[in-house]
Protein backbone atom coordinates (compact mmCIF):
# COMPACT_ATOMS: atom_id res chain seq x y z
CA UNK A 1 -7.28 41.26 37.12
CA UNK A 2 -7.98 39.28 34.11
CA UNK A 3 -11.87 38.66 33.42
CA UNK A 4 -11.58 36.28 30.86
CA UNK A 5 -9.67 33.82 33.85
CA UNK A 6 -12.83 34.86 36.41
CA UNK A 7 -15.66 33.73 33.61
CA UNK A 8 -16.86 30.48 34.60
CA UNK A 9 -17.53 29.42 31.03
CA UNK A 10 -13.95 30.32 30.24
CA UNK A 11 -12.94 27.98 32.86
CA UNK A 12 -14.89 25.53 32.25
CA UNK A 13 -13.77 25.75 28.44
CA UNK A 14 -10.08 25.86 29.24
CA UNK A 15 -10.40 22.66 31.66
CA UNK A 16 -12.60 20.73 28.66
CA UNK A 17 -9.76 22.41 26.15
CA UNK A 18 -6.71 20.87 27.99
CA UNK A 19 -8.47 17.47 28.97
CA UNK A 20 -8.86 16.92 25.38
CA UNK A 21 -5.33 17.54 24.80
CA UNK A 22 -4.16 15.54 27.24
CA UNK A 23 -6.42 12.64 25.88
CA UNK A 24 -4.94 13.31 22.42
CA UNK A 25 -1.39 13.02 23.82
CA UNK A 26 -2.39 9.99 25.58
CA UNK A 27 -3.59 8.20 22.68
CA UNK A 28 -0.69 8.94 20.14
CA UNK A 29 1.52 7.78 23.22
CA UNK A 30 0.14 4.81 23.16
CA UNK A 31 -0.07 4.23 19.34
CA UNK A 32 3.36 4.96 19.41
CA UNK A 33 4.08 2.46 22.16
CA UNK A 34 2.67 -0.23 20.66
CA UNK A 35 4.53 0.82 17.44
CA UNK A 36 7.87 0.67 18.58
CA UNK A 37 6.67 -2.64 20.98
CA UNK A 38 6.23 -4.26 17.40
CA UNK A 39 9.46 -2.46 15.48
CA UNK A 40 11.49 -4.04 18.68
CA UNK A 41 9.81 -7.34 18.75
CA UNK A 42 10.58 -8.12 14.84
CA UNK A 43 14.21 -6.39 15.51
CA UNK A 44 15.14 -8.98 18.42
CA UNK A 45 13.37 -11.53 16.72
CA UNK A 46 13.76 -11.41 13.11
CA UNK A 47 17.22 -9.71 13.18
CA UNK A 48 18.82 -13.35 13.67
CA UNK A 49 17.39 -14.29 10.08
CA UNK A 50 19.26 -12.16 8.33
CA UNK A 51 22.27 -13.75 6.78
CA UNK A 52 23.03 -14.25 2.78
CA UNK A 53 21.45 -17.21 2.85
CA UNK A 54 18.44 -15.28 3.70
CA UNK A 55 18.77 -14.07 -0.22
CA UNK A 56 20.51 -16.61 -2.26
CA UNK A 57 18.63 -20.32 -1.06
CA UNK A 58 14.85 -21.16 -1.22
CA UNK A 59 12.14 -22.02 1.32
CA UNK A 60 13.16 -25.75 2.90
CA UNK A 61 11.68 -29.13 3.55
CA UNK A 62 10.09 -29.27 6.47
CA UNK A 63 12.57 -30.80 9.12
CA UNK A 64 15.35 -30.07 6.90
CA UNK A 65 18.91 -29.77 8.85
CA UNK A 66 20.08 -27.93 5.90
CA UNK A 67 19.20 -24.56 6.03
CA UNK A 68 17.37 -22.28 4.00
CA UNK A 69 15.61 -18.88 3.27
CA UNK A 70 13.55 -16.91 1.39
CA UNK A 71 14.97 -16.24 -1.90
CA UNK A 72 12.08 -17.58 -4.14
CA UNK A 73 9.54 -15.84 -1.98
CA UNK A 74 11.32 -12.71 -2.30
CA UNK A 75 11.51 -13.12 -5.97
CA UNK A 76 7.84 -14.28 -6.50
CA UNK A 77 6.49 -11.12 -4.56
CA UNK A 78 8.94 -9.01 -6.64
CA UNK A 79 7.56 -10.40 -9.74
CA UNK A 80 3.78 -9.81 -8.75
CA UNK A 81 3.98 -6.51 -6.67
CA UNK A 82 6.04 -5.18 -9.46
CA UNK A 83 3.65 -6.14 -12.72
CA UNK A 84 0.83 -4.94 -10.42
CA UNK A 85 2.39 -1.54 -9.74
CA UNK A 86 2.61 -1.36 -14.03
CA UNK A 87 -0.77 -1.94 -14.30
CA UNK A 88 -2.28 0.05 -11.92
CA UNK A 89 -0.02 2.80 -11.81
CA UNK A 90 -1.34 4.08 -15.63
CA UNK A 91 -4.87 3.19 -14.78
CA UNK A 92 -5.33 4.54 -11.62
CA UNK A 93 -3.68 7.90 -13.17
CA UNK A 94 -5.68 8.03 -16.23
CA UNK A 95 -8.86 7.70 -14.14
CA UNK A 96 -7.73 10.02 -11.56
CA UNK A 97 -6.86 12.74 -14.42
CA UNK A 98 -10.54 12.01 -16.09
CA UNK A 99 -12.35 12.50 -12.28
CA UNK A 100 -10.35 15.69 -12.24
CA UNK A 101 -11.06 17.10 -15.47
CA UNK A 102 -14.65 16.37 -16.42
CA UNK A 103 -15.83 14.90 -13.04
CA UNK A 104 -17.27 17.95 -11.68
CA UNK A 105 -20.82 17.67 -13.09
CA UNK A 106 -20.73 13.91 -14.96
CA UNK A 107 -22.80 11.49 -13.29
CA UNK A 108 -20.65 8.42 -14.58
CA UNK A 109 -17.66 10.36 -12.59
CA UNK A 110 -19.73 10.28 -9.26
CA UNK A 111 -20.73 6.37 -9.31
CA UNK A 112 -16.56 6.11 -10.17
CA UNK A 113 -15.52 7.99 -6.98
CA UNK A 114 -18.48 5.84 -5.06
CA UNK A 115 -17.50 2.67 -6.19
CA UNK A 116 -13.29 3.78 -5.85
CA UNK A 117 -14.53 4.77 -2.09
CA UNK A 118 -15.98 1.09 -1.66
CA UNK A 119 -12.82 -0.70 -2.91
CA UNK A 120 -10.92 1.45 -0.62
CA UNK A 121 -12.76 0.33 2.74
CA UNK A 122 -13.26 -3.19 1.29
CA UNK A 123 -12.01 -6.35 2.95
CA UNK A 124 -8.20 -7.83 0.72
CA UNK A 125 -10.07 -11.75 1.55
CA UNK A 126 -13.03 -10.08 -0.49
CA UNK A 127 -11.18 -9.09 -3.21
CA UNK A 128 -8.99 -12.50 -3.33
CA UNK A 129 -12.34 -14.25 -3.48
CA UNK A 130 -13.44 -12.08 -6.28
CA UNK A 131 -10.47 -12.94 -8.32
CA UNK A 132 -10.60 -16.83 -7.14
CA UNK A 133 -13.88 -16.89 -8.39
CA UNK A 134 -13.29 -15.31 -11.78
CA UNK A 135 -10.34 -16.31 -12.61
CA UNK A 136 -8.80 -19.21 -10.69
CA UNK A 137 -11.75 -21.45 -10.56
CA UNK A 138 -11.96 -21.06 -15.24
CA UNK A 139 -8.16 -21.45 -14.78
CA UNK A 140 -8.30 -24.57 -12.44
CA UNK A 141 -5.07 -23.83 -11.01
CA UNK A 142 -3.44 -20.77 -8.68
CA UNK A 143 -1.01 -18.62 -10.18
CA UNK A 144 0.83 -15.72 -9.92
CA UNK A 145 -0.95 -13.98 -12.46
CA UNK A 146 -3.95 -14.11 -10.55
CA UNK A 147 -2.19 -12.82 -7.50
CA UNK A 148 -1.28 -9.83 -9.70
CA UNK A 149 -4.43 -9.17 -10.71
CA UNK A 150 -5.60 -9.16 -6.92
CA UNK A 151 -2.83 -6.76 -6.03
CA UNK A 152 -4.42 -4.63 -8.67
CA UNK A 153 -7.36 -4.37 -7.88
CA UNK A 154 -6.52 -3.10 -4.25
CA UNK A 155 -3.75 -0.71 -5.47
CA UNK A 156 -5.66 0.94 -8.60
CA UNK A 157 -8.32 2.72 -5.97
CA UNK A 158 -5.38 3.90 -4.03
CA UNK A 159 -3.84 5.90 -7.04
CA UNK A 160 -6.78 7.18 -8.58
CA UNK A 161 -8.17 8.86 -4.83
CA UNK A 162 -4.97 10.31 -4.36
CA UNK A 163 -4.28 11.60 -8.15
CA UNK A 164 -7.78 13.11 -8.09
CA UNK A 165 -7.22 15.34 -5.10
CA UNK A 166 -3.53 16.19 -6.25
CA UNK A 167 -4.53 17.61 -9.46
CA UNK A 168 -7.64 19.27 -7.40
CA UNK A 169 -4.83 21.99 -5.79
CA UNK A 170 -3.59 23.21 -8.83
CA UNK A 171 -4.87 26.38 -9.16
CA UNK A 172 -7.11 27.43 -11.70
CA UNK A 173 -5.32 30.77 -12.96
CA UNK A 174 -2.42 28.35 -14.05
CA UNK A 175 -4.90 26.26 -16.03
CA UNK A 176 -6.65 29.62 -17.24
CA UNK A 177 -2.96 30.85 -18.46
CA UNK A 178 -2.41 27.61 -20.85
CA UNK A 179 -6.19 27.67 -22.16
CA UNK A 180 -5.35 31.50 -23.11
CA UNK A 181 -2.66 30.31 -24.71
CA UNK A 182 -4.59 28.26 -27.19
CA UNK A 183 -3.65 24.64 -25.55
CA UNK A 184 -6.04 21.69 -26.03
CA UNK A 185 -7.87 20.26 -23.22
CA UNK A 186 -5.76 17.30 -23.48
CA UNK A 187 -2.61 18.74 -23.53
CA UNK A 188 -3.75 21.02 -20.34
CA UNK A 189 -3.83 18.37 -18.65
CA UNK A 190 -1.06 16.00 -19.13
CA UNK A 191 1.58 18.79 -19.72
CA UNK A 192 -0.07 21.45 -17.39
CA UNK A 193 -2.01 20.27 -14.56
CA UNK A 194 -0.54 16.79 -14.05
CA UNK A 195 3.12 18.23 -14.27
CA UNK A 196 2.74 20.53 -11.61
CA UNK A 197 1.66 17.83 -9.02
CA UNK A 198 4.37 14.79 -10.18
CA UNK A 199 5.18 14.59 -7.17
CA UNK A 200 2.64 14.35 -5.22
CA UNK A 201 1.27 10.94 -7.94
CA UNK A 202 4.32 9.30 -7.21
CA UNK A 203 3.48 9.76 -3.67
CA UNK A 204 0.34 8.25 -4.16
CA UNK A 205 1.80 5.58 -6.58
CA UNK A 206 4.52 4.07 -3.62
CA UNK A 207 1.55 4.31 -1.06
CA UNK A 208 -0.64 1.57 -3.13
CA UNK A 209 3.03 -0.05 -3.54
CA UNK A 210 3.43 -0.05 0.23
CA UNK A 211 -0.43 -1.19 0.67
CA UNK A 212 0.16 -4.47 -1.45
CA UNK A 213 3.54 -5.24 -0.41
CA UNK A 214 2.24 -6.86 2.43
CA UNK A 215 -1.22 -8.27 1.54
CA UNK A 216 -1.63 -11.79 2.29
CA UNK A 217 -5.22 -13.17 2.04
CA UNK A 218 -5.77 -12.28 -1.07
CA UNK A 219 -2.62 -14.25 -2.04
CA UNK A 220 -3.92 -17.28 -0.59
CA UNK A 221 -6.89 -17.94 -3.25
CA UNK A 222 -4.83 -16.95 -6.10
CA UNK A 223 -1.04 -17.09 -5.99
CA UNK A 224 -0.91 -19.30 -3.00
CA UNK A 225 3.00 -20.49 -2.93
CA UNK A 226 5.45 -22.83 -4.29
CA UNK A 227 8.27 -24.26 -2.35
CA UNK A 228 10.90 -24.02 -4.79
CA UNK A 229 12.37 -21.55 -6.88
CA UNK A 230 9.88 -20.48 -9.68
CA UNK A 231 9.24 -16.94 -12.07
CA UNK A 232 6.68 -19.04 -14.32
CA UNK A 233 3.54 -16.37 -13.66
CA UNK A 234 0.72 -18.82 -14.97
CA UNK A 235 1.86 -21.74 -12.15
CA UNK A 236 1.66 -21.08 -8.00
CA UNK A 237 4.12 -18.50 -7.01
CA UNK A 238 5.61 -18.37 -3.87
CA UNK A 239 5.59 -14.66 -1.82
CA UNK A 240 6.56 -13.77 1.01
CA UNK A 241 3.25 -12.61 2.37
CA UNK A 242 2.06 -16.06 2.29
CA UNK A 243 5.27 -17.90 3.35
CA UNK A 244 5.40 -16.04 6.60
CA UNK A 245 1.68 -16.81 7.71
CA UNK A 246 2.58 -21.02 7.29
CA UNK A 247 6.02 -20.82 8.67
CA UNK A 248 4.74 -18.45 11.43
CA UNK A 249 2.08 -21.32 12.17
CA UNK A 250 4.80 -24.39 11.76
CA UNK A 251 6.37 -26.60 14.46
CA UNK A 252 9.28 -26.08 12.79
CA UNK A 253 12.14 -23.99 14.50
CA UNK A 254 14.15 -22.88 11.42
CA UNK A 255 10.66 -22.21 9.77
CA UNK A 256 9.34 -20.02 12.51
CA UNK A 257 12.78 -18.09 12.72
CA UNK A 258 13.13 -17.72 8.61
CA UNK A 259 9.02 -16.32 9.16
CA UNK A 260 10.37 -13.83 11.53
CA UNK A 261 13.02 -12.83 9.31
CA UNK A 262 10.07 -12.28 6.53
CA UNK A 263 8.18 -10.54 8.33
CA UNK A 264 11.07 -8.10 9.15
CA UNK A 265 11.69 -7.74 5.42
CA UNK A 266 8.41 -7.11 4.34
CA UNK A 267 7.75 -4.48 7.36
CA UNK A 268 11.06 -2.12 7.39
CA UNK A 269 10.25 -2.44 3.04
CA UNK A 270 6.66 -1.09 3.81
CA UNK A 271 8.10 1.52 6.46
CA UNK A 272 10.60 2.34 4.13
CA UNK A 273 8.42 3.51 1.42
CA UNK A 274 6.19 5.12 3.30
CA UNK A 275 8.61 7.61 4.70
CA UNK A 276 9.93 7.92 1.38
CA UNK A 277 6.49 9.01 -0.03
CA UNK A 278 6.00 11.43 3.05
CA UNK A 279 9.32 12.99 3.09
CA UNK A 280 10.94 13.36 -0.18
CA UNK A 281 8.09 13.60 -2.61
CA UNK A 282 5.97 15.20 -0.47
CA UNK A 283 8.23 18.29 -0.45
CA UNK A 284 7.97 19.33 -4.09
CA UNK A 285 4.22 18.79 -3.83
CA UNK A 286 2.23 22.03 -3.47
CA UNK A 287 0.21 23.08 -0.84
């Protein structure tokens, strides 16, 4: 007979060992649930959207028998998502490469990886503000270069965290081999140690894409929207982000169902990336 199944505090272990796991099991259930709950509702509900004219006309009038849909929101989000994925991608590199190469002992490093922590966890309406109040307020008007700059700020934290702890696993005999070779510090680093975890940045780079694709209150103090068809950056742009939370709260029929259809767009775009960033690039990157 076995002793180990006789010991009480085996038992007792065991029983506390498979609760938890069946707690565990519970909860992603759950999650899950609730996941495809939402996936489902936005299929039934948004799928009717989708047409061309989804793409090719702009927001309309409210009460309009004319049709419409989302093409200048779907441009004006383009326009600011993508300029704010240029300028944070090389910042939020840069400073993830200088954290990982002369952060270990530099007390200007630390307060950078406290203060990246804090815009992680901080509040999008926060960071809208921020921007409103520095930018918009001198400006006197909303634009879409203030909506950018919003964007930016939430998506640079995200590249530099994740760039840091990529070029953390490369291991140090590989670094050791190019310094014995006579390489510069410099060129260690960008040729070396950054190579060898490419993957793994561009990971992190369509993660801060997916985390702004969908932001909408920082939007409202700085882009807000514009009702017609617009790619002028220093005037109100309209995004789709913003366009789904007033059509979402409309009377209007045909705005509610072209809000559905938005928020479809934006959500199978954000899903879309991230399996993208944790399937194929995550692959190449080493472990």
């Amino acid at each position: 007979m076995n002793t180990a199944s006789t010991n009480p505090v085996y038992r007792r272990r065991l029983l506390g060992h498979r609760i938890g796991i069946a707690l565990s099991i519970a909860a992603m259930a759950i999650g899950i649930a609730f996941l495809l709950w939402i996936l489902a509702t936005l299929l039934v509900k948004g799928f009717g959207a989708v047409s061309p004219m989804l793409f090719t006309h702009d927001t309309p009038a409210p009460g309009s028998d004319a049709g419409g849909g989302l093409r200048n929101a779907i441009v004006g989000t383009v326009l600011m998502v993508g300029l704010s994925t240029l300028v944070s991608t090389p910042i939020g590199i840069l400073a993830g490469m200088y954290l990982a190469e002369y952060g270990e002992r530099n007390k200007f490093a630390h307060v950078t990886r406290f203060v990246t922590d804090i815009m992680l966890s901080a509040p999008s309406i926060v960071i809208g503000l921020f921007v409103y109040a520095i930018y918009v307020a001198h400006a006197k008007h909303f634009s879409g270069y203030a909506g950018t700059i919003a964007l930016s700020l939430i998506a640079v934290p995200v590249v530099v965290r994740t760039t840091d702890n990529m070029l953390r696993l490369v291991p140090n005999s590989l670094l050791e081999a190019a310094f014995a070779l006579g390489a510069p510090r410099w060129k260690v680093a960008m040729l070396v140690r950054l190579r060898a975890v490419k993957a793994g940045v561009v990971t992190g780079v369509l993660l801060a894409l997916a985390r702004i694709a969908g932001e909408t209150a920082p939007l409202l103090f700085t882009a807000l929207n514009n009702q017609f068809f617009s790619k002028d950056m220093n005037a109100p742009l309209a995004n789709l982000p913003v366009v789904i939370y007033q059509f979402a709260m409309s009377p209007y029929d045909d705005w509610r169902v072209l809000a559905w259809g938005g928020a479809l767009l934006v959500t199978f775009t954000v899903l879309l990336l991230n399996i993208l960033s944790r399937t194929v690039f995550s692959q190449k990157t080493p472990r």
